[in-house]
Protein backbone atom coordinates (compact mmCIF):
# COMPACT_ATOMS: atom_id res chain seq x y z
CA UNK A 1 -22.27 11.89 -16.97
CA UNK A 2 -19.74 9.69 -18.74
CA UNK A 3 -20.04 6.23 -18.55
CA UNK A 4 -17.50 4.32 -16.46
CA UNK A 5 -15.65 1.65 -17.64
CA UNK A 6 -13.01 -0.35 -16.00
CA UNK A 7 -13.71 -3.46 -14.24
CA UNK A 8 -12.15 -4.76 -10.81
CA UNK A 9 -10.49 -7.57 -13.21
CA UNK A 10 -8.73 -4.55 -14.93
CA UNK A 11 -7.60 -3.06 -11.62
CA UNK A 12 -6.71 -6.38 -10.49
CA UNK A 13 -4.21 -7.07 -13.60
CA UNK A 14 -3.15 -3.23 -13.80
CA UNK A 15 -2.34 -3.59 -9.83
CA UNK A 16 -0.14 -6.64 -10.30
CA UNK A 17 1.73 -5.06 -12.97
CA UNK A 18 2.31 -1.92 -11.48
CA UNK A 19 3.34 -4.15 -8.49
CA UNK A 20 5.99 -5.84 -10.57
CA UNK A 21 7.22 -2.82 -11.77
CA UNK A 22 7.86 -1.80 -8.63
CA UNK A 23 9.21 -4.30 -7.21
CA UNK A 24 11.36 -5.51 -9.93
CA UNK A 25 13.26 -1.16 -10.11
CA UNK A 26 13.48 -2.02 -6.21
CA UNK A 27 15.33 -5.56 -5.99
CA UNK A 28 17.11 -5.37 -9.18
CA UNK A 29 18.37 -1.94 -10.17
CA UNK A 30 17.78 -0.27 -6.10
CA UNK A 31 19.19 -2.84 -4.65
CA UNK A 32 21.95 -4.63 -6.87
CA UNK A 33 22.58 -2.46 -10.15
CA UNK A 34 23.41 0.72 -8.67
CA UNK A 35 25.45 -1.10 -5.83
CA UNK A 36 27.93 -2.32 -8.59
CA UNK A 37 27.85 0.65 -10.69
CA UNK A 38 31.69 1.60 -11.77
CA UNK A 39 31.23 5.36 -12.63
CA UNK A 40 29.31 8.35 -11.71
CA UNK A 41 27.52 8.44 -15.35
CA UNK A 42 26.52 4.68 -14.98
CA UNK A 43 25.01 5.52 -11.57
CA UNK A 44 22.87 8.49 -12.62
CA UNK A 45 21.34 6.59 -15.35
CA UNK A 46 20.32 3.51 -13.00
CA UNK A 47 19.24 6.81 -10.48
CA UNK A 48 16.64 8.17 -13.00
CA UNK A 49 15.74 4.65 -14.51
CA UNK A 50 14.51 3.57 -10.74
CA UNK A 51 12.70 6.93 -10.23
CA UNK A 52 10.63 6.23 -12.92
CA UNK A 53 9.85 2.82 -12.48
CA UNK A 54 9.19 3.12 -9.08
CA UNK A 55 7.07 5.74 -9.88
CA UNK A 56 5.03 4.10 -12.11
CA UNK A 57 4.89 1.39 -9.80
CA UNK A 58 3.68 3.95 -6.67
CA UNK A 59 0.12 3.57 -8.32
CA UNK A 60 -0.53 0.00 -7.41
CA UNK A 61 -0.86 0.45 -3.72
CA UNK A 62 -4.35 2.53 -3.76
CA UNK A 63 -5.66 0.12 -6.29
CA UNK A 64 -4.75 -3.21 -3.98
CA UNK A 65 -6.21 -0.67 -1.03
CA UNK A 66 -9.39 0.10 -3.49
CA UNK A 67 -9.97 -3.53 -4.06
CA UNK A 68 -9.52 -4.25 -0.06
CA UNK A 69 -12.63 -2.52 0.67
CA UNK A 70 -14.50 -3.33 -2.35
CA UNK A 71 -13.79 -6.94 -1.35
CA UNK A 72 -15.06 -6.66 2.35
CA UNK A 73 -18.00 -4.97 1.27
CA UNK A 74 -19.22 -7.55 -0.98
CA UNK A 75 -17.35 -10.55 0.79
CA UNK A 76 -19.78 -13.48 2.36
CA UNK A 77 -17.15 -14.44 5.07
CA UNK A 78 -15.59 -11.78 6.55
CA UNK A 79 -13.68 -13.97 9.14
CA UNK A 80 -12.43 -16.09 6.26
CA UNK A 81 -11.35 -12.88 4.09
CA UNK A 82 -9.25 -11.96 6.86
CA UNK A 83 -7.80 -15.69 7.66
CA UNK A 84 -6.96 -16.04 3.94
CA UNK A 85 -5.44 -11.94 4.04
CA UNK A 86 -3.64 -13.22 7.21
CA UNK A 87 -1.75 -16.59 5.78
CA UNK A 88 -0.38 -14.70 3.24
CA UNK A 89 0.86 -12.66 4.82
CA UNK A 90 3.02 -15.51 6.73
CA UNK A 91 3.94 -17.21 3.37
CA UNK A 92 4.95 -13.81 1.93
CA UNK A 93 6.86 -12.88 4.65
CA UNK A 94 10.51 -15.01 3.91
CA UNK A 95 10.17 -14.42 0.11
CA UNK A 96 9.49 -10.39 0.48
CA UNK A 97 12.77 -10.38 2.94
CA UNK A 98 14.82 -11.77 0.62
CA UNK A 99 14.00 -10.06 -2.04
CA UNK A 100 13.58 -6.64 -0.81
CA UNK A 101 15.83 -6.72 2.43
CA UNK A 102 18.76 -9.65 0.85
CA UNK A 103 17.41 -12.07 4.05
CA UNK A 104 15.12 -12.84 6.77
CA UNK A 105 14.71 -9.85 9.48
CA UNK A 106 12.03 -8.29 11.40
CA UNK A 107 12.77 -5.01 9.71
CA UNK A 108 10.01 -4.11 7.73
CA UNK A 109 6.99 -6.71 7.30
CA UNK A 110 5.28 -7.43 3.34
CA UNK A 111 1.86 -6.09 2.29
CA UNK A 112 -0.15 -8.44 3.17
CA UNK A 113 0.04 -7.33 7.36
CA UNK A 114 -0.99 -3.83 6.45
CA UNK A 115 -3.96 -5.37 4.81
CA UNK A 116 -4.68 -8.02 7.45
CA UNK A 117 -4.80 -4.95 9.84
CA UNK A 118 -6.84 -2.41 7.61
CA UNK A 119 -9.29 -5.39 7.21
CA UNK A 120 -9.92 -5.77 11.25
CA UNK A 121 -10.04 -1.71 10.98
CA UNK A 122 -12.66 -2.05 8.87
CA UNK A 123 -14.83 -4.50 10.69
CA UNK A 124 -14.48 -2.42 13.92
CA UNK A 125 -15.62 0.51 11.88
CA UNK A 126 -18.64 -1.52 11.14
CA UNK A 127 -19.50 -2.23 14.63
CA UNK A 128 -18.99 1.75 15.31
CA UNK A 129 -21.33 2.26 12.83
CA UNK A 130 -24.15 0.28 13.91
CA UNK A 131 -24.35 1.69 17.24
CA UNK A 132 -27.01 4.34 18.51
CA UNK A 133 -24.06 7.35 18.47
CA UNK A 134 -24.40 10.96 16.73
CA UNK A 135 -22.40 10.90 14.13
CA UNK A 136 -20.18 12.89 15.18
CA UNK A 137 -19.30 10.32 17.60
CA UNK A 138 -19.25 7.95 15.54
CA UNK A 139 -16.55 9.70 13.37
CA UNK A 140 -14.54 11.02 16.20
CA UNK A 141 -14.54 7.08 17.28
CA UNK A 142 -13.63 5.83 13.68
CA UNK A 143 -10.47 8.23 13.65
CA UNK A 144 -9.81 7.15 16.86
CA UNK A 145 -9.71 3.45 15.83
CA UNK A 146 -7.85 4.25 12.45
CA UNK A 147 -5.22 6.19 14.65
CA UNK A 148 -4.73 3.07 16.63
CA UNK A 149 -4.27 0.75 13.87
CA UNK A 150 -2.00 3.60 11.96
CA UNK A 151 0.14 3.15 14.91
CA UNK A 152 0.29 -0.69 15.33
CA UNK A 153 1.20 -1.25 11.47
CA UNK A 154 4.05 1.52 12.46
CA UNK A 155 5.41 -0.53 15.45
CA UNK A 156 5.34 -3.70 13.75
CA UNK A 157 7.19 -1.92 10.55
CA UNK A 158 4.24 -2.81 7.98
CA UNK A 159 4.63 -2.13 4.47
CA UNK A 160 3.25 1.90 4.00
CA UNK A 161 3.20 2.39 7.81
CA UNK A 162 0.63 4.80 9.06
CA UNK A 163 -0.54 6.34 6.02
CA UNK A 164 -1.26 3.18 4.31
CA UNK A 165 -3.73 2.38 7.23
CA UNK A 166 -5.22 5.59 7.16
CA UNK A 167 -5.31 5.79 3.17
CA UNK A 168 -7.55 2.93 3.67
CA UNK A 169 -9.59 4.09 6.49
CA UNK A 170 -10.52 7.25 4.05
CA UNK A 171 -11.38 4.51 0.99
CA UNK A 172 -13.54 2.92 2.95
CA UNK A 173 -15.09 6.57 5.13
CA UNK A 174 -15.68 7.71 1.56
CA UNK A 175 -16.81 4.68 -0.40
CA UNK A 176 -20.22 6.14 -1.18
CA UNK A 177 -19.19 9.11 -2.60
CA UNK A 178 -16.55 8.61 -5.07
CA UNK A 179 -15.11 11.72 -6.56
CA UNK A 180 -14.98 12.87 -2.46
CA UNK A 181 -13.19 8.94 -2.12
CA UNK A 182 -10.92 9.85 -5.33
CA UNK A 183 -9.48 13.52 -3.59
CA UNK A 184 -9.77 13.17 -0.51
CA UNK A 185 -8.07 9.55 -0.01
CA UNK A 186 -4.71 10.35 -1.59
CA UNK A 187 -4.88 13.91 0.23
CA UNK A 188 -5.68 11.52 3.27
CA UNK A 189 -2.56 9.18 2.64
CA UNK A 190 -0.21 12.02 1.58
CA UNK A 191 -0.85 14.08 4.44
CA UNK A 192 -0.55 11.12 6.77
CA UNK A 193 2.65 10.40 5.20
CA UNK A 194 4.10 14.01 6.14
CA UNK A 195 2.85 13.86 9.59
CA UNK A 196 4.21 10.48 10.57
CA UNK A 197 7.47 10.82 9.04
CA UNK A 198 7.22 14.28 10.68
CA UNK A 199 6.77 12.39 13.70
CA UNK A 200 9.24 9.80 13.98
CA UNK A 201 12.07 12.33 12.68
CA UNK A 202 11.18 14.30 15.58
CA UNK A 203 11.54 11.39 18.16
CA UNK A 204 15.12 10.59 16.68
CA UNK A 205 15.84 13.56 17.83
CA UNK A 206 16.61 15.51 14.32
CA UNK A 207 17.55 18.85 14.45
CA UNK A 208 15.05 21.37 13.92
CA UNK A 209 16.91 22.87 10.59
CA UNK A 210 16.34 19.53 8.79
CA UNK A 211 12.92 18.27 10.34
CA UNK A 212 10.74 20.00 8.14
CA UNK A 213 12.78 18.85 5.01
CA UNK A 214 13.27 15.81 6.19
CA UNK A 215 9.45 14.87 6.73
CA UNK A 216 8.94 15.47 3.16
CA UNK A 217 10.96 12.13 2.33
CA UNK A 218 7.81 10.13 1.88
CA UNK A 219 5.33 12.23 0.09
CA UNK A 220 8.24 13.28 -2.05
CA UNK A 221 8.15 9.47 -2.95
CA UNK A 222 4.72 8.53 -2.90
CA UNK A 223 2.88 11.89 -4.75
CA UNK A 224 2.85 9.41 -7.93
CA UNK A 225 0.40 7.68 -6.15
CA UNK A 226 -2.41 10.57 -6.90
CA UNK A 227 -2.94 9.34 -10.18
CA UNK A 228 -4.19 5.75 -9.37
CA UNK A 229 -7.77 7.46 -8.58
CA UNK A 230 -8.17 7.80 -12.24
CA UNK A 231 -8.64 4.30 -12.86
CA UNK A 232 -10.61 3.96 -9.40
CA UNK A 233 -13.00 7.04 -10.65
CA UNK A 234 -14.09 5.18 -13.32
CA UNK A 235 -14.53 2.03 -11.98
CA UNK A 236 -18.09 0.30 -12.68
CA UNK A 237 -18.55 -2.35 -10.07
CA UNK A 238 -18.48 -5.05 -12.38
CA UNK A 239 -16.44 -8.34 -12.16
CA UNK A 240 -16.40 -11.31 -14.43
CA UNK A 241 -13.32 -13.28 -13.41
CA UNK A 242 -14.87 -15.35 -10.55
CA UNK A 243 -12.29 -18.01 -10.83
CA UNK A 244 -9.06 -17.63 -10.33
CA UNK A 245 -9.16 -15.70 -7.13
CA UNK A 246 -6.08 -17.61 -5.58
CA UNK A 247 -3.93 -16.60 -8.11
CA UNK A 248 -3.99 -12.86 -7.45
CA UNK A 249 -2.70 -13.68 -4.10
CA UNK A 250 -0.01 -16.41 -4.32
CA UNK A 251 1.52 -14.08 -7.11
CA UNK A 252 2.64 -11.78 -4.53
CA UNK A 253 5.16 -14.71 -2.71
CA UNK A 254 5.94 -15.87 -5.90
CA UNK A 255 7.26 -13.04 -7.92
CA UNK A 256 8.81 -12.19 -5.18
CA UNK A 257 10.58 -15.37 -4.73
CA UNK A 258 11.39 -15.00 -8.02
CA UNK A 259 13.08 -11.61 -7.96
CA UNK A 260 15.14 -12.59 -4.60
CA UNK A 261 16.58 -15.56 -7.22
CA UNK A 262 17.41 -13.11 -9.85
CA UNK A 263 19.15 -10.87 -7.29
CA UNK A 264 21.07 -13.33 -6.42
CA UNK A 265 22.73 -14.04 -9.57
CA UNK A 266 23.24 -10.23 -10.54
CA UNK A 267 25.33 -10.19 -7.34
């Protein structure tokens, strides 16, 4: 078997740059470039520059979500994981509007709810776990529990709704078995993707001719994702960074802050 190689400090640097990436094609050429395009030719370049970028950038999710459950597995305050996860994503929350929504609304909440959320999942999947159930109960009551979160990270308009909590769920259901983890987790989040757009298309009331095409919105735009479970497959458990921990999670505010800036200027 081939010996794996990459370290959580190389996900954790890969992540934040695919992060930027993202980010950056979103606030800057999404948001402002192709707004003040003046010709068709100019706006079908910007067009297939942010399709790529953003694709790129589509990979960093599953490795933040990879690292999520790697870090409450091996974490020696759970309560304080999730009190750090949860300030955050308060301090995120003004910089991440301005930068990705051009000011402060309660449409659509930063990254740092959905993992607040997936981490009190997680701990009630623990407590499932340890009970005296078959395990078939015990499944049938962890996808009952994942549904519910799935749902509450929809109604509060988290980043990655439904499938990003369930995406999760599946990292963590699967985080003894790892080339199960690496298909069946993006299968997991891609499939949740179709059903819950499916979903809430339905409940706008969208005719039937356009429902199925319609529901295909989101996998159409996060399929790059797939190919983050490369780098996850090989992952080998090891860390050596064991300062520095605080960085990795005010750089989310801040590069947002900074992009919101630069935004501002380009308009």
């Amino acid at each position: 078997m081939r010996k794996k190689f990459i370290s959580a400090d190389f996900l954790k640097i890969f992540a934040v740059l695919l992060m930027v990436t993202d980010h950056a094609s979103e606030v800057i050429i999404e948001n402002n470039l192709m707004c003040n395009t003046s010709s068709i030719e100019e706006l079908v370049y910007w067009v297939k520059i942010n399709e790529v970028l953003r694709g790129i950038g589509r990979l960093g999710f599953p490795i933040f979500a990879f690292l999520l459950v790697e870090g409450i597995l091996h974490t020696h305050d759970v309560k304080k994981y999730i009190t750090r996860m949860a300030v955050f994503a308060v301090i995120s929350e003004i910089p991440y509007d301005y930068a990705c929504n051009g000011g402060f609304t309660w449409a659509g909440q930063n990254i740092f709810l959905t993992l607040t959320l997936a981490l009190i999942m997680i701990v009630v999947f623990q407590k499932i776990e340890k009970k005296p159930w078959a395990d078939g109960q015990k499944w049938l009551g962890i996808f009952v529990v994942c549904l519910i979160f799935a749902v509450i990270n929809t109604a509060l308009d988290g980043d990655y709704g439904a499938s990003g909590i369930f995406m999760i769920g599946a990292i963590y259901f699967w985080r003894n078995h790892r080339l199960a983890q690496c298909i069946l987790a993006p299968a997991v989040f891609l499939g949740s993707s179709y059903v819950a757009r499916f979903v809430l298309t339905w409940m706008a009331g969208v005719p039937k001719a356009q429902l199925w095409a319609l529901s295909m919105m989101d996998v159409a735009a996060e399929w790059p994702a797939i190919f983050a479970f490369i780098f996850i497959f090989f992952y080998n458990g090891e860390r050596r960074m064991k300062k520095g921990k605080y960085f990795f999670y005010a750089f989310y505010p801040v590069h947002l802050a900074i992009l919101a800036v630069i935004a501002r200027f380009l308009i």
